[in-house]
PDB file of N, CA and C in Angstrom:
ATOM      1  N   UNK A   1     -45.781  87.961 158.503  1.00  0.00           N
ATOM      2  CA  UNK A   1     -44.951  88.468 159.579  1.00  0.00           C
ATOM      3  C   UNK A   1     -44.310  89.802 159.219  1.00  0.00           C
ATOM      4  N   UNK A   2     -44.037  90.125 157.956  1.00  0.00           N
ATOM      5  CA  UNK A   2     -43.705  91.201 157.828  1.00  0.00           C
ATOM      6  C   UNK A   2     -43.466  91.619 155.927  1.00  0.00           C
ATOM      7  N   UNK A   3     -44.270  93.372 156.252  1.00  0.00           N
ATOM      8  CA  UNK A   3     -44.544  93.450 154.985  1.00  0.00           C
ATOM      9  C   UNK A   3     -43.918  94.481 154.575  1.00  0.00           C
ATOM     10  N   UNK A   4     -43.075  94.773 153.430  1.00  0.00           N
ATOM     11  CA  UNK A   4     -42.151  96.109 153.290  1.00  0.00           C
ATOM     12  C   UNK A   4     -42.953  96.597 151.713  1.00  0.00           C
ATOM     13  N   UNK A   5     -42.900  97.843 151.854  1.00  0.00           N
ATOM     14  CA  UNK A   5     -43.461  98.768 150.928  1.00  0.00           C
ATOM     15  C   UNK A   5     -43.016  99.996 150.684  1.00  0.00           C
ATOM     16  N   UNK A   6     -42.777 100.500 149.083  1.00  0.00           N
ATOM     17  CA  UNK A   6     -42.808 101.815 148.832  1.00  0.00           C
ATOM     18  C   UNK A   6     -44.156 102.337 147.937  1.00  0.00           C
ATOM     19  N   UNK A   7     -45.050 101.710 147.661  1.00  0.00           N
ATOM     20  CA  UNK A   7     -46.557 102.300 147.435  1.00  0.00           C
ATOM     21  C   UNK A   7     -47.802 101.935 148.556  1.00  0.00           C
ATOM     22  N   UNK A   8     -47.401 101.663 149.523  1.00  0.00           N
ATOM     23  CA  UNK A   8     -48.125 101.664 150.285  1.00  0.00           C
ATOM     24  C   UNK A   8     -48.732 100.310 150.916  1.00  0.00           C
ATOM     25  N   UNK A   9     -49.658 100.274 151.648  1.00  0.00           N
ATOM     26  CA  UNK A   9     -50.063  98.964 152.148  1.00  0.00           C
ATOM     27  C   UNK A   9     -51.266  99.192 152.851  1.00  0.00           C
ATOM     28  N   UNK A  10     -52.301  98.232 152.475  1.00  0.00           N
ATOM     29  CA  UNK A  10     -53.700  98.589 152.673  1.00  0.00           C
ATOM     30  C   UNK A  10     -53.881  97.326 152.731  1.00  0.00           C
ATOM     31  N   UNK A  11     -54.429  96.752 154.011  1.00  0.00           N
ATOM     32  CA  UNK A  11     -54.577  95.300 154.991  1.00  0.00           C
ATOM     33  C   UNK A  11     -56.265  95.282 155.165  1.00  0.00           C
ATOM     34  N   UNK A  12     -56.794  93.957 155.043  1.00  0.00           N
ATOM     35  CA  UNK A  12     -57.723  93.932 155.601  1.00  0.00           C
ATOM     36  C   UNK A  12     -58.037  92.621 155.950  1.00  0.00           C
ATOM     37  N   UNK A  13     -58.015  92.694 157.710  1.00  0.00           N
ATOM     38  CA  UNK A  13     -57.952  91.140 158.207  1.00  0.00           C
ATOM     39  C   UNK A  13     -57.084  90.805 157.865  1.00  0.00           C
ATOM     40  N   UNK A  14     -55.891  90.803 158.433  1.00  0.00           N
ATOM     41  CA  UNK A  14     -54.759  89.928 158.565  1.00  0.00           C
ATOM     42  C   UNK A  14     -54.136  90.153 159.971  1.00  0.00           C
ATOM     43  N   UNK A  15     -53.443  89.706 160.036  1.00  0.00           N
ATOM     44  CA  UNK A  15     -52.157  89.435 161.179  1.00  0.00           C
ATOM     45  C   UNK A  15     -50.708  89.929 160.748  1.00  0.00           C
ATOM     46  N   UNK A  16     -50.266  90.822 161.349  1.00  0.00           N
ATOM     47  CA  UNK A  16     -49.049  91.133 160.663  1.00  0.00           C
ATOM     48  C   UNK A  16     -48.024  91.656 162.208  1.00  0.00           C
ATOM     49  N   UNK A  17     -46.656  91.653 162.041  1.00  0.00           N
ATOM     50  CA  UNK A  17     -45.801  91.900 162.924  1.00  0.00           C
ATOM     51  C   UNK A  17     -45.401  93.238 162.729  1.00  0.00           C
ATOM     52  N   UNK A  18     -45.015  92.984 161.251  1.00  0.00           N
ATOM     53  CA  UNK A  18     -43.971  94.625 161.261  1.00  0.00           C
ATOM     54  C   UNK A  18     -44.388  95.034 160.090  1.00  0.00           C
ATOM     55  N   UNK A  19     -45.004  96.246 159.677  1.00  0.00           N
ATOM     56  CA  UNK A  19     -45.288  96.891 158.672  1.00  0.00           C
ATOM     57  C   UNK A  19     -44.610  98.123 158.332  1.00  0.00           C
ATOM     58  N   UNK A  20     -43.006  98.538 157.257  1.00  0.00           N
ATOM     59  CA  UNK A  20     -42.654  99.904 157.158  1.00  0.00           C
ATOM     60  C   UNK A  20     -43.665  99.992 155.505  1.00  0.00           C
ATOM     61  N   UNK A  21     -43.627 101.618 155.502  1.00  0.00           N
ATOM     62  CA  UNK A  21     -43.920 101.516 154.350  1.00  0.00           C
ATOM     63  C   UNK A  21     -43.557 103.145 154.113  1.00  0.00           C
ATOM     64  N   UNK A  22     -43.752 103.648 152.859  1.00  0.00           N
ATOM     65  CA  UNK A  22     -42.789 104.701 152.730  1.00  0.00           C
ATOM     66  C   UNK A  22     -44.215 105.715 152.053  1.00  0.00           C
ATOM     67  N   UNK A  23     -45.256 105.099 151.724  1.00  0.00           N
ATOM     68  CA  UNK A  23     -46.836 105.733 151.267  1.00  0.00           C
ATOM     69  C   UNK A  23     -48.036 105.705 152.136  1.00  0.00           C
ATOM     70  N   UNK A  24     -47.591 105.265 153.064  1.00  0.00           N
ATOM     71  CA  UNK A  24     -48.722 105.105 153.818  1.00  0.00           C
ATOM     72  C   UNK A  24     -49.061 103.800 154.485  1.00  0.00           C
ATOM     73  N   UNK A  25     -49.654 103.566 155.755  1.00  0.00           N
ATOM     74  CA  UNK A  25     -50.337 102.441 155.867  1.00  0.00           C
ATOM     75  C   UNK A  25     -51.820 102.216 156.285  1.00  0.00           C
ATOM     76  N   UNK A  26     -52.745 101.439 155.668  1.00  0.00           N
ATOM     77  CA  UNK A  26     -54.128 101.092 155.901  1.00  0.00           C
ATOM     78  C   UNK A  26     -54.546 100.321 156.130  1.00  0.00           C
ATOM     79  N   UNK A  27     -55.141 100.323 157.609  1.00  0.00           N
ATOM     80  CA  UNK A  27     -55.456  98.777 158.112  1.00  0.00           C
ATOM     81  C   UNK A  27     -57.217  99.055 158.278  1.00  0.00           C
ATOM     82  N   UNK A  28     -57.698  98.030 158.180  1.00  0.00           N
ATOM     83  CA  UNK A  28     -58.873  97.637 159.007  1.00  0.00           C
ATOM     84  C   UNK A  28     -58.687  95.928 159.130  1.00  0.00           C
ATOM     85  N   UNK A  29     -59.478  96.122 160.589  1.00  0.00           N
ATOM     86  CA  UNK A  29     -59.288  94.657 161.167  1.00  0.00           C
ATOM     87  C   UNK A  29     -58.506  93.893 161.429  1.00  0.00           C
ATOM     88  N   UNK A  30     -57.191  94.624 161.859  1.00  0.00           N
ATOM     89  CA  UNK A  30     -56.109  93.866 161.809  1.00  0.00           C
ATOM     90  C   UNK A  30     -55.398  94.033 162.893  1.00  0.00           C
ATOM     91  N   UNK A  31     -54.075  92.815 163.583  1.00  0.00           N
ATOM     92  CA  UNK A  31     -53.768  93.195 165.044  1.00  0.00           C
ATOM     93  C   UNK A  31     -52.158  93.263 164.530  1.00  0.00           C
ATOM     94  N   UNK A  32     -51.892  94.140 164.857  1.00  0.00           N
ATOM     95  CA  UNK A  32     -50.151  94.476 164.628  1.00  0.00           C
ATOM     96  C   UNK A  32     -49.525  94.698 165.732  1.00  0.00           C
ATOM     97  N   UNK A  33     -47.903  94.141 165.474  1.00  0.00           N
ATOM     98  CA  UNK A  33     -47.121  94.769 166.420  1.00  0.00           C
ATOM     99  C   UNK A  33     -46.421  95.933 166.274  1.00  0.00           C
ATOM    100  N   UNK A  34     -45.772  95.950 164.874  1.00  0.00           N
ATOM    101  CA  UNK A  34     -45.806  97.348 164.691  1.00  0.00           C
ATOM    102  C   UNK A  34     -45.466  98.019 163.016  1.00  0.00           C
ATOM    103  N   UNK A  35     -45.982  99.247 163.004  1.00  0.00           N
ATOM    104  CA  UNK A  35     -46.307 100.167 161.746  1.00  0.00           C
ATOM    105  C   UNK A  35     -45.888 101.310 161.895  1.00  0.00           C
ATOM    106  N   UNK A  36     -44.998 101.569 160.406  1.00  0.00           N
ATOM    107  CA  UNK A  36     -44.476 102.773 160.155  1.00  0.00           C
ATOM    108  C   UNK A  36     -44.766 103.597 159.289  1.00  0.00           C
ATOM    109  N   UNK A  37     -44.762 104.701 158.739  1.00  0.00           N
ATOM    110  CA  UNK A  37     -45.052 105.230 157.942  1.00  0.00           C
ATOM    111  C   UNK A  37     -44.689 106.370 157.599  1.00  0.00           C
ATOM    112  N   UNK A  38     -44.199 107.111 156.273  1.00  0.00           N
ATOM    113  CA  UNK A  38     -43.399 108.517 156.125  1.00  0.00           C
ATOM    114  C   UNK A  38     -44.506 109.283 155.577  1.00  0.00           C
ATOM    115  N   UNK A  39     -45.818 108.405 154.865  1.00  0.00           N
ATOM    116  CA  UNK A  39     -47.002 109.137 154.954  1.00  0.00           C
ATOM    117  C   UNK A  39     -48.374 109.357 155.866  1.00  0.00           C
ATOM    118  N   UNK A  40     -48.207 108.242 156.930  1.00  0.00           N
ATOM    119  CA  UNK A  40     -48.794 108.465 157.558  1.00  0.00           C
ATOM    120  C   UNK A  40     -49.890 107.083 157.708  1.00  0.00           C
ATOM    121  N   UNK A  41     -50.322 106.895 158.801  1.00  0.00           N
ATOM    122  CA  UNK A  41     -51.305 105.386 159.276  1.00  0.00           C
ATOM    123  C   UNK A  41     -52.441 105.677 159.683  1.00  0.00           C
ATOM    124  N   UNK A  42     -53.407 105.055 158.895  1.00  0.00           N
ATOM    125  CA  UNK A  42     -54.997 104.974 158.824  1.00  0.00           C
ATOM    126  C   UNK A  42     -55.219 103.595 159.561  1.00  0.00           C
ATOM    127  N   UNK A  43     -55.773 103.474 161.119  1.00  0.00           N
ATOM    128  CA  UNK A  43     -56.328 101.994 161.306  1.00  0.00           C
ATOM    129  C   UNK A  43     -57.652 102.303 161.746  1.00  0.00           C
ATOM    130  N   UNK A  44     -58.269 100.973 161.410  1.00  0.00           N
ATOM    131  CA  UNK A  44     -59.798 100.504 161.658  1.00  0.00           C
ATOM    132  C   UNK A  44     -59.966  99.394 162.664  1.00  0.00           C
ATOM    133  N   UNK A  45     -60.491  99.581 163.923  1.00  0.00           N
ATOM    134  CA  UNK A  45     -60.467  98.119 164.602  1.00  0.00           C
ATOM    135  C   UNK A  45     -59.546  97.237 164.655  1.00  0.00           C
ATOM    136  N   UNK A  46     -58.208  98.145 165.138  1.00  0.00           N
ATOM    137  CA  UNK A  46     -57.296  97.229 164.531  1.00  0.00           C
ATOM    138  C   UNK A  46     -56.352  97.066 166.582  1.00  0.00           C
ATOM    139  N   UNK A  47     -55.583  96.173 166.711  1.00  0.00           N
ATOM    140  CA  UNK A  47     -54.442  96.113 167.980  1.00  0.00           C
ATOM    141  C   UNK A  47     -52.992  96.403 167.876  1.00  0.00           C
ATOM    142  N   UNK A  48     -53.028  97.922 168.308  1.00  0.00           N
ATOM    143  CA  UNK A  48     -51.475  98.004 168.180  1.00  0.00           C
ATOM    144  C   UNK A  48     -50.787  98.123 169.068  1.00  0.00           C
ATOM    145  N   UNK A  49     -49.483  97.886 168.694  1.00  0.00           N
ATOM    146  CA  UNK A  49     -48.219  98.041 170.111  1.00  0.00           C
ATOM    147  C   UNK A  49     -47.812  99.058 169.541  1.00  0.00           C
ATOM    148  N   UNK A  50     -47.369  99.419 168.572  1.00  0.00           N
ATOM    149  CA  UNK A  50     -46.461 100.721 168.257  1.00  0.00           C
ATOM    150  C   UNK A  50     -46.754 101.323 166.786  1.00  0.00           C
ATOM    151  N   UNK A  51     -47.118 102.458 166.478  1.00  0.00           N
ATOM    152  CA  UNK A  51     -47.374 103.229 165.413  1.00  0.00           C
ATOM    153  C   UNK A  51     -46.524 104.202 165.571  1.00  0.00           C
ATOM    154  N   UNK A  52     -45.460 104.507 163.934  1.00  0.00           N
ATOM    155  CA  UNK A  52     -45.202 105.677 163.671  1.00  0.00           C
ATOM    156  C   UNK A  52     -44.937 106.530 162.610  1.00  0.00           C
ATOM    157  N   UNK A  53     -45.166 107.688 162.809  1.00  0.00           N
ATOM    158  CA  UNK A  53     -45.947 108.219 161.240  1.00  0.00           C
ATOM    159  C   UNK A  53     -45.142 109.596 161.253  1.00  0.00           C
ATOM    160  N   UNK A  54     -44.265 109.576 160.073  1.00  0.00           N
ATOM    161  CA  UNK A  54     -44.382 111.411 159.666  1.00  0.00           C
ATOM    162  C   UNK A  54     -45.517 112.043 159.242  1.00  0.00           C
ATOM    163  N   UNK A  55     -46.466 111.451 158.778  1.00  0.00           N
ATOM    164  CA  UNK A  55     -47.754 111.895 158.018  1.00  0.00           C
ATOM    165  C   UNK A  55     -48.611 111.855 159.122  1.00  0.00           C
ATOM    166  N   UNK A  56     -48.751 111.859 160.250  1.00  0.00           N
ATOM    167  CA  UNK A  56     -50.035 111.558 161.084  1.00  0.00           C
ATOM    168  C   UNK A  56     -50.626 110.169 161.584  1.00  0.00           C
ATOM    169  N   UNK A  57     -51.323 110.204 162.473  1.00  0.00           N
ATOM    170  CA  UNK A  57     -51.464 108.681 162.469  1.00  0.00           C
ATOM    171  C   UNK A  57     -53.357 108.867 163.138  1.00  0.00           C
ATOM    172  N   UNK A  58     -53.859 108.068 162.248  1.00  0.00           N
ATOM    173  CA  UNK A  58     -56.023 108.141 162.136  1.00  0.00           C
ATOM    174  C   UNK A  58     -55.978 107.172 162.854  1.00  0.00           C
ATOM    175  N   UNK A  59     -56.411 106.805 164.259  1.00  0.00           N
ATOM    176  CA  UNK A  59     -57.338 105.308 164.584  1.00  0.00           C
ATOM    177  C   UNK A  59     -58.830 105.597 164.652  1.00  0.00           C
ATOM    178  N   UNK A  60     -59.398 104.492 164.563  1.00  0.00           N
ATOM    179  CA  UNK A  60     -60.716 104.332 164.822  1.00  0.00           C
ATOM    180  C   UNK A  60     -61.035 102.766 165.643  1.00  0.00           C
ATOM    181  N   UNK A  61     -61.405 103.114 166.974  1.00  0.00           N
ATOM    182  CA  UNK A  61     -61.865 101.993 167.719  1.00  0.00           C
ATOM    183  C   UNK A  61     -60.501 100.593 167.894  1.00  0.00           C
ATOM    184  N   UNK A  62     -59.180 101.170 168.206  1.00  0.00           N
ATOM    185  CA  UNK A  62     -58.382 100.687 168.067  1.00  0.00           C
ATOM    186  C   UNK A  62     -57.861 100.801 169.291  1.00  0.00           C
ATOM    187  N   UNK A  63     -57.084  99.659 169.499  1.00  0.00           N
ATOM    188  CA  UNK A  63     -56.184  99.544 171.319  1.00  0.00           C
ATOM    189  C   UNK A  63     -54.520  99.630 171.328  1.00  0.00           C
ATOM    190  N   UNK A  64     -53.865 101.002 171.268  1.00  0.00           N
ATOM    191  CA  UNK A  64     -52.560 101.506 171.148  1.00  0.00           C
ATOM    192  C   UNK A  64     -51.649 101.086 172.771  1.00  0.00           C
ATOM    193  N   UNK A  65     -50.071 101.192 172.404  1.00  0.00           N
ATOM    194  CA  UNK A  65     -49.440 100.782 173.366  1.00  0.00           C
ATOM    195  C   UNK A  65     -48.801 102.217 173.453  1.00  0.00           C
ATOM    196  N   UNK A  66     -48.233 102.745 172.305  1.00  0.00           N
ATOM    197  CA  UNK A  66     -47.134 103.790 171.262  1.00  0.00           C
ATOM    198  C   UNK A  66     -47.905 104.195 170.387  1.00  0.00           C
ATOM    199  N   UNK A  67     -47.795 105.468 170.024  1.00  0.00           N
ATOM    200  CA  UNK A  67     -48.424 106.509 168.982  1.00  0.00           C
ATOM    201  C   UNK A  67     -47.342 107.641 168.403  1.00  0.00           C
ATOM    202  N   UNK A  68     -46.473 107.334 167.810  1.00  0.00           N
ATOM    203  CA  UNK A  68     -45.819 108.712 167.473  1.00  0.00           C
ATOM    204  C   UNK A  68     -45.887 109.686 166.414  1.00  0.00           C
ATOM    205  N   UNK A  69     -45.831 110.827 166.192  1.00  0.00           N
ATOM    206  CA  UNK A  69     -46.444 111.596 164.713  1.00  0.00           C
ATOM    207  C   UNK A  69     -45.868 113.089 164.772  1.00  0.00           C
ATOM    208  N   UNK A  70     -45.443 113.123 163.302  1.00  0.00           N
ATOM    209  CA  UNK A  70     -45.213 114.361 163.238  1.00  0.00           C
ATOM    210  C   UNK A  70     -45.995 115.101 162.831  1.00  0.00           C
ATOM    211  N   UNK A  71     -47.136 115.038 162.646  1.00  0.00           N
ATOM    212  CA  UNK A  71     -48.165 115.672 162.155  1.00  0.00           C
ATOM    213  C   UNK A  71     -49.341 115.111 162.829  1.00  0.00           C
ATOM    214  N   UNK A  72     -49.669 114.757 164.019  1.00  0.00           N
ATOM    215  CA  UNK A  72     -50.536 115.042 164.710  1.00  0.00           C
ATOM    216  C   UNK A  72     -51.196 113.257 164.976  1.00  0.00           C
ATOM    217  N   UNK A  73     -52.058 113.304 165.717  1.00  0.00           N
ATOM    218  CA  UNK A  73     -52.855 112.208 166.413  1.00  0.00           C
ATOM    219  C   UNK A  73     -53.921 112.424 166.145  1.00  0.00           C
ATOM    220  N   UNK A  74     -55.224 111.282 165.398  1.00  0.00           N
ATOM    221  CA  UNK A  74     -56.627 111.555 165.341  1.00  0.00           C
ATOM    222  C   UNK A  74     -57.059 110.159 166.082  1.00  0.00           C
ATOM    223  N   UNK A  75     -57.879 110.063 166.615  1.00  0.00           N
ATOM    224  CA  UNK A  75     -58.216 109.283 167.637  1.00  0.00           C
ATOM    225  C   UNK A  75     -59.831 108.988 168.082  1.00  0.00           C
ATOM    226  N   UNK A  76     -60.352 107.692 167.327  1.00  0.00           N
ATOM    227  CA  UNK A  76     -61.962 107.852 167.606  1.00  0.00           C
ATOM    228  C   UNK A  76     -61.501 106.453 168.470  1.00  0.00           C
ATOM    229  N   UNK A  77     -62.422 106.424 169.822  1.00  0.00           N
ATOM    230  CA  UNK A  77     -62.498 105.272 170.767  1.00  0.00           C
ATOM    231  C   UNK A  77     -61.673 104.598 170.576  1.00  0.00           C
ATOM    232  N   UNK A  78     -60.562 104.909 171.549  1.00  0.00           N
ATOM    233  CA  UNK A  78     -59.311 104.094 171.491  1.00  0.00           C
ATOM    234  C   UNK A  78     -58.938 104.174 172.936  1.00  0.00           C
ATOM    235  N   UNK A  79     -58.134 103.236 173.200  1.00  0.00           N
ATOM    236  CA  UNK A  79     -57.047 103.245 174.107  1.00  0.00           C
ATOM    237  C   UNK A  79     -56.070 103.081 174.313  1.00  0.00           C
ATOM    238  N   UNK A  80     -55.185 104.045 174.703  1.00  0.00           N
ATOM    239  CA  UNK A  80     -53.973 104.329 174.695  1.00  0.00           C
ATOM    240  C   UNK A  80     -52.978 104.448 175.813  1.00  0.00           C
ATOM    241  N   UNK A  81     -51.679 103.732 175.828  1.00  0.00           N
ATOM    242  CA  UNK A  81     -51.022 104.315 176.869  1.00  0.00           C
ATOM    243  C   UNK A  81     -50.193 104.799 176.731  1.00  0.00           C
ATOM    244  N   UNK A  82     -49.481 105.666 175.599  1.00  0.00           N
ATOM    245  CA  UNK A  82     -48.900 106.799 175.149  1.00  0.00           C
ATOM    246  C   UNK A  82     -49.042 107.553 174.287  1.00  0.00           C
ATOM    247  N   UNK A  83     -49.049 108.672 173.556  1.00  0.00           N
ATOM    248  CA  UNK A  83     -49.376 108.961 172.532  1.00  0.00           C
ATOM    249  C   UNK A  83     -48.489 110.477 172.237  1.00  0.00           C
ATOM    250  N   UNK A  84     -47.448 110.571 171.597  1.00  0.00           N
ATOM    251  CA  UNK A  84     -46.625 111.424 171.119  1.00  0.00           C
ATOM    252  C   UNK A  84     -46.779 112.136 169.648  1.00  0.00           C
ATOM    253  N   UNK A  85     -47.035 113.531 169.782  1.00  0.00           N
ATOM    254  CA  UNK A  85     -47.271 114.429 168.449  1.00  0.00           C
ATOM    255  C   UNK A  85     -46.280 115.583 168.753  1.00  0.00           C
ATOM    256  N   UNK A  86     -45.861 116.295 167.357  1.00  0.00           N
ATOM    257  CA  UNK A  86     -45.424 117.651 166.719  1.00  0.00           C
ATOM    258  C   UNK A  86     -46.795 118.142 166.426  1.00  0.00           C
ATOM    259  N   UNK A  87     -47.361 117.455 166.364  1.00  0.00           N
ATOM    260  CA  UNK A  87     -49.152 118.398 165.199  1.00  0.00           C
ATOM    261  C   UNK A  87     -49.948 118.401 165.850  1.00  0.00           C
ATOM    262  N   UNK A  88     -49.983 118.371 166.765  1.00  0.00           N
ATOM    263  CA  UNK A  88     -51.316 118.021 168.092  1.00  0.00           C
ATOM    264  C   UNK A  88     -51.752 116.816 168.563  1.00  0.00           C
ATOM    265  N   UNK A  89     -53.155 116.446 169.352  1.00  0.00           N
ATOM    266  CA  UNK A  89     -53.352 114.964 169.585  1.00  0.00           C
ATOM    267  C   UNK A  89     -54.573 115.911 169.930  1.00  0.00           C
ATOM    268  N   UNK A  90     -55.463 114.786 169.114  1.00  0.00           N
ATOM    269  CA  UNK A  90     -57.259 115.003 168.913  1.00  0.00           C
ATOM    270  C   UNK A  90     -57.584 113.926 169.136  1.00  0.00           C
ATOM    271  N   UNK A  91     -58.885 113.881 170.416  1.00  0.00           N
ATOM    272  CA  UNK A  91     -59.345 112.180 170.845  1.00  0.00           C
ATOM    273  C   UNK A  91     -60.803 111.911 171.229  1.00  0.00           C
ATOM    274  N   UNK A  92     -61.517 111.372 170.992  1.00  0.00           N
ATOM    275  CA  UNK A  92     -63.012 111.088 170.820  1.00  0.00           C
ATOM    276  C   UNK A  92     -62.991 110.026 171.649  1.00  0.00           C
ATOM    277  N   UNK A  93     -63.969 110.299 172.798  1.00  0.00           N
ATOM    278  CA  UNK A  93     -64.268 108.828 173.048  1.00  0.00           C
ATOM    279  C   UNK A  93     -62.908 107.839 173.967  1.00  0.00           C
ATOM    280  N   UNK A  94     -61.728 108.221 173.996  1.00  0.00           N
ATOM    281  CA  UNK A  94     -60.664 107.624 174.535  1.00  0.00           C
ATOM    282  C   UNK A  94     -60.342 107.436 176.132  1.00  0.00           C
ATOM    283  N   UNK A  95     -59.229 106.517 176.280  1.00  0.00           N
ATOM    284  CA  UNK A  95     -58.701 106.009 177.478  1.00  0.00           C
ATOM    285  C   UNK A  95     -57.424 106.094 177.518  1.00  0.00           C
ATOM    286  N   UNK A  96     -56.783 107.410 177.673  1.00  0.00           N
ATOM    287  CA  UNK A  96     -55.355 107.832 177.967  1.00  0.00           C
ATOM    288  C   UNK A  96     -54.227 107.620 179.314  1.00  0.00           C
ATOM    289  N   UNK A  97     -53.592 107.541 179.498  1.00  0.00           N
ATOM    290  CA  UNK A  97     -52.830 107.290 180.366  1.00  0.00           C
ATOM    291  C   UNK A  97     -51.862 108.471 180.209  1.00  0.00           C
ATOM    292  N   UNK A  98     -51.358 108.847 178.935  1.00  0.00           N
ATOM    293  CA  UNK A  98     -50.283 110.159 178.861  1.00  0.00           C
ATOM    294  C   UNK A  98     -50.286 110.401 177.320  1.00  0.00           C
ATOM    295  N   UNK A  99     -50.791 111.997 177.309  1.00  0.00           N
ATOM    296  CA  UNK A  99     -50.555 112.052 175.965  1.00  0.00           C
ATOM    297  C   UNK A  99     -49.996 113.507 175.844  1.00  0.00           C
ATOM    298  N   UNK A 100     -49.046 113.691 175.297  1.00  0.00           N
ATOM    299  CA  UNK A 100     -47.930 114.617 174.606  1.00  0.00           C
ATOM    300  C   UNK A 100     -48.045 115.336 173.313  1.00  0.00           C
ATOM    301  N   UNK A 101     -48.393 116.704 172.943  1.00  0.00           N
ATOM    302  CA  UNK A 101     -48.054 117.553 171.360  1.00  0.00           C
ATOM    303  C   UNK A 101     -47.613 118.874 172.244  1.00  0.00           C
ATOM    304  N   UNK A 102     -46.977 119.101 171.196  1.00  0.00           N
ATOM    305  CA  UNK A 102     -46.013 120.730 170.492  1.00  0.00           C
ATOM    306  C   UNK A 102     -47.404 121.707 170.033  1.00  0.00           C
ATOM    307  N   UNK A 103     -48.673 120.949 169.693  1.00  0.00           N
ATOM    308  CA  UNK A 103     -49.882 122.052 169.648  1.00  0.00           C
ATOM    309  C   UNK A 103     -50.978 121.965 169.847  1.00  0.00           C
ATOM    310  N   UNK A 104     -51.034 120.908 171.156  1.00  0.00           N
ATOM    311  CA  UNK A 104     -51.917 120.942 171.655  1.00  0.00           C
ATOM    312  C   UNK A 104     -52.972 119.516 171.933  1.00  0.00           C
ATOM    313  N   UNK A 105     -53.866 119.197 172.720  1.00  0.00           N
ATOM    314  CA  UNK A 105     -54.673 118.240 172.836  1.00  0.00           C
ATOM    315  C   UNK A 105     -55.723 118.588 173.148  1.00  0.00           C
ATOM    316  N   UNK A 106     -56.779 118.152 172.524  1.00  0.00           N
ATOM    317  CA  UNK A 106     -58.210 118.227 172.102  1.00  0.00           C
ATOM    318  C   UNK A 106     -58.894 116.821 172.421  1.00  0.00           C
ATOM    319  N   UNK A 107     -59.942 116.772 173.714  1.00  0.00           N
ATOM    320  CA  UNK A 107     -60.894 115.589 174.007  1.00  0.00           C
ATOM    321  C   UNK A 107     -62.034 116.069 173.919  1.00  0.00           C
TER     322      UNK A 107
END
């Protein structure tokens, strides 16, 4: 239900609620409610309600509610119904509803 970290956290297949972590977070296969990060969130096939990242935030083939980043949005086949950047928002393949950067968005 919930996992706290200052070296990071790298999931695979699990179930988790609340993930902070202060190095990063790395998921594949996993359905969260929500993930933080001061370095930034890498997911794989994963279900989120809320991601947020000073470091950026990577999905791949993942289903977002919330996306926030200070360093930008990367985005392969996802869907999203918000998605908030300082660093831009870059999206492949996606299903947006509203997405927001300070430098820009790239589909």
């Amino acid at each position: 239900m919930l996992v706290l970290s200052t070296d990071g956290v790298h999931i695979h297949s699990r179930i988790f609620m609340l993930v902070p972590s202060t190095e990063g977070v790395h998921i594949h296969s996993s359905s969260f409610m929500l993930a933080w990060s001061t370095e930034g969130v890498h997911i794989h096939s994963s279900s989120f309600m809320l991601a947020l990242s000073t470091g950026g935030v990577h999905i791949h083939s993942s289903s977002f509610m919330l996306a926030l980043s200070t360093e930008g949005l990367h985005i392969h086949s996802s869907s999203f119904m918000l998605a908030l950047s300082t660093g831009g928002v870059h999206i492949h393949s996606s299903s947006f509803m509203l997405a927001l950067s300070t430098e820009g968005a790239y589909t």
